[in-house]
Protein backbone atom coordinates (compact mmCIF):
# COMPACT_ATOMS: atom_id res chain seq x y z
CA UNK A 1 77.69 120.24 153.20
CA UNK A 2 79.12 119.03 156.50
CA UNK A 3 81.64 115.96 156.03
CA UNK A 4 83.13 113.05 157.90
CA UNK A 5 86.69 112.48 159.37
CA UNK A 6 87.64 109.47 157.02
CA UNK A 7 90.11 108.37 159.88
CA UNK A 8 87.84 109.06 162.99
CA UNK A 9 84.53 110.33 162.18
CA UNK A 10 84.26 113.58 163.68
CA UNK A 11 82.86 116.60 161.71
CA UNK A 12 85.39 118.50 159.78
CA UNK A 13 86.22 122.19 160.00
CA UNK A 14 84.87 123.39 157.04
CA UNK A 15 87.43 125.84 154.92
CA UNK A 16 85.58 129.00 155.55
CA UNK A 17 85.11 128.40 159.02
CA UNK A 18 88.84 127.88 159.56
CA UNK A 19 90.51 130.62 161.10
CA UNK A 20 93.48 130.21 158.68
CA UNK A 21 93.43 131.97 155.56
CA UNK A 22 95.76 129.20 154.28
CA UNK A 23 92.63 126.61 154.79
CA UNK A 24 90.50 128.85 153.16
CA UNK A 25 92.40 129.62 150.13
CA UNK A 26 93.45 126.06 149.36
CA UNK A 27 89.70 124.46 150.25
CA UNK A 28 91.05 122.27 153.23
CA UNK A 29 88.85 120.56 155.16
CA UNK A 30 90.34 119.56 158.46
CA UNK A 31 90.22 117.54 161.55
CA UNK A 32 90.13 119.08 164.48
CA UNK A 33 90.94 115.46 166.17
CA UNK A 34 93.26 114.18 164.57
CA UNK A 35 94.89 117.25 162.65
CA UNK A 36 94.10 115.75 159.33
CA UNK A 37 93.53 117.82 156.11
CA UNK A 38 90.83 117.01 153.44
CA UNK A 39 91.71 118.83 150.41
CA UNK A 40 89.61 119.06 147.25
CA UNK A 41 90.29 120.74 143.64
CA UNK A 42 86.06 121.93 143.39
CA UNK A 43 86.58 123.54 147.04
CA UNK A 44 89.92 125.29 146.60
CA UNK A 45 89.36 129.50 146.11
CA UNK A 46 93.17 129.53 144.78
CA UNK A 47 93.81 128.75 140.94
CA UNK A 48 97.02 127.21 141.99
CA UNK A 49 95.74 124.84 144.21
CA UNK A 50 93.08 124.26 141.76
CA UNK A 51 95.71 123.50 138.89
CA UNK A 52 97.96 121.61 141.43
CA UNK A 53 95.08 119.01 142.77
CA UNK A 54 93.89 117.99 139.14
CA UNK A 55 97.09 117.35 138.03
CA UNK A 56 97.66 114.96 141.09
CA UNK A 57 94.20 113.37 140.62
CA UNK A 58 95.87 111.87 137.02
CA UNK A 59 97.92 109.84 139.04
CA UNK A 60 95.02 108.40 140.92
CA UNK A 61 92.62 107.80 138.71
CA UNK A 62 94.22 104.11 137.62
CA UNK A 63 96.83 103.92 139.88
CA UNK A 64 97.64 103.01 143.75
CA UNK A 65 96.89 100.63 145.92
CA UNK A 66 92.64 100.62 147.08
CA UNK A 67 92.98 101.46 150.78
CA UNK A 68 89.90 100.69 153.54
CA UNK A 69 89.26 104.77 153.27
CA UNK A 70 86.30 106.45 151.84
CA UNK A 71 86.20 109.58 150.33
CA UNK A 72 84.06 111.89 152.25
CA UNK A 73 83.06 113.61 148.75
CA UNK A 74 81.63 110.86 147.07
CA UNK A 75 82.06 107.63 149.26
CA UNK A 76 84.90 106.20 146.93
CA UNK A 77 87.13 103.93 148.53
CA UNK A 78 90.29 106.31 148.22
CA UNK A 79 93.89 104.89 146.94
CA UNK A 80 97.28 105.24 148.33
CA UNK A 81 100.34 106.75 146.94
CA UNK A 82 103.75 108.22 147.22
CA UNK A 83 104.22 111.64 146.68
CA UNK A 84 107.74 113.65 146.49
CA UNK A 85 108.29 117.07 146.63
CA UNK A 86 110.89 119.17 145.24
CA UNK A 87 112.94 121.59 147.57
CA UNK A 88 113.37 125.29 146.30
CA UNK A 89 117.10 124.00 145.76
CA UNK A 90 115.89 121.20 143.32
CA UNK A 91 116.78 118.43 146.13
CA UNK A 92 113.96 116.36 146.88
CA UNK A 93 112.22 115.54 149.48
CA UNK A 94 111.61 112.28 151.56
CA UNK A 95 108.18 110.68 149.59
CA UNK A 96 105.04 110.96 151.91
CA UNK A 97 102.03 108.41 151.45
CA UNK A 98 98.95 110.15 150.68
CA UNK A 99 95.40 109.05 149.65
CA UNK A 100 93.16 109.99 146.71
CA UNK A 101 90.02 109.59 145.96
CA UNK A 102 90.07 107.91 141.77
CA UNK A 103 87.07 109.76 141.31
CA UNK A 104 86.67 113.18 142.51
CA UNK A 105 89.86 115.54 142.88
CA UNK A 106 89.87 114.57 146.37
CA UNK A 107 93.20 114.06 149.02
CA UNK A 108 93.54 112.87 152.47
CA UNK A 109 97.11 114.11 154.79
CA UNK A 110 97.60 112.47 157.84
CA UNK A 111 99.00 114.63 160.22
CA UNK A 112 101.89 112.14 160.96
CA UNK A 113 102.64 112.18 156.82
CA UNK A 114 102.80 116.69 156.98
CA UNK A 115 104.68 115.97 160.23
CA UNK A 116 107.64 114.22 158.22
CA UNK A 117 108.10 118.16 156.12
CA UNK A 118 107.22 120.15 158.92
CA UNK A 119 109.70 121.31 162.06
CA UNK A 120 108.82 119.34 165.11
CA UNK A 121 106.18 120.14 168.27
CA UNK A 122 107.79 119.43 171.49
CA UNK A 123 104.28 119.37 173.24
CA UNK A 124 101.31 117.98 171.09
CA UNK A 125 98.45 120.40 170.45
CA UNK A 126 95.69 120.22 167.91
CA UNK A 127 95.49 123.65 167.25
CA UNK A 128 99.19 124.94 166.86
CA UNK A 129 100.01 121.56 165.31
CA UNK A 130 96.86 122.36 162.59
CA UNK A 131 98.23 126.42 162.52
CA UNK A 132 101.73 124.38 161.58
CA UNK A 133 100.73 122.49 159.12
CA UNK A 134 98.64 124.91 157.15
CA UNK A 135 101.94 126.60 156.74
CA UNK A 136 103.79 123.50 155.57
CA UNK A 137 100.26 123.18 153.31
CA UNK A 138 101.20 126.42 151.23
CA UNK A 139 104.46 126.14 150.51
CA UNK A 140 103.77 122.64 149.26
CA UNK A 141 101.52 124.00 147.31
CA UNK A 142 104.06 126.01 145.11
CA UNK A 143 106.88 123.12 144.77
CA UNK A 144 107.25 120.78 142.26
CA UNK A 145 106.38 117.27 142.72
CA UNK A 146 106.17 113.68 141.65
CA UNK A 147 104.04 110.74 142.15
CA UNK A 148 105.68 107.33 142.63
């Protein structure tokens, strides 16, 4: 199933057409435009991820603000929320908006909102940027977090 860019409209990378096993493992979807990540509880190969996206999709199911974004699983206009994560040290993050989809298991990251956790690129590049924040991708995938 090939799906939509919800920000531009180009054809996402599908997970096992990613050359990152990080993509792969996790079932992220991602832009090749704009460097943003589709992830998806059904699509994800790793139980942790699995575990980790239900367990956000409770906080989206009745709560956030509707945003103009539709899911590019099921069409579902998607919701907004702040999300912080917890440092290996227990200190916590700055919050990053991200947008769910109240129906399916379903997340969009903006590359600017990864950007905020991730060390900075001097020069922009899709590619290395996307190879950066797959990497900022699995370690968030093993910290703690909470939904404001």
């Amino acid at each position: 199933m090939r799906l939509n860019c919800p920000r531009d409209g180009s054809i996402l990378i599908l997970p096992r057409e990613s050359d990152r096993s990080t993509f792969s493992r996790h079932g992220i979807h991602h832009c090749d435009e704009c460097s943003g990540m589709l992830l998806n509880a059904d699509a994800a190969s790793s139980t942790i991820s699995e575990q980790k996206l239900n367990k956000m999709h409770d906080a989206f199911e009745t709560e956030g603000d509707e945003i103009n974004l539709d899911c590019p699983f099921c069409d579902s206009h998607m919701r907004v929320r702040k999300i912080v994560f917890s440092r290996i040290d227990g200190t916590e993050m700055d919050p990053i908006e991200i947008d769910g989809c109240p129906s399916c298991s379903s997340f969009w990251f903006d590359a600017g909102e990864l950007q905020k956790i991730s060390p900075p690129i001097v020069e922009y590049d899709a590619n290395r940027e996307a190879k950066a924040l797959s990497i900022v991708m699995e370690m968030l995938m093993h910290l703690p977090f909470v939904i404001l």
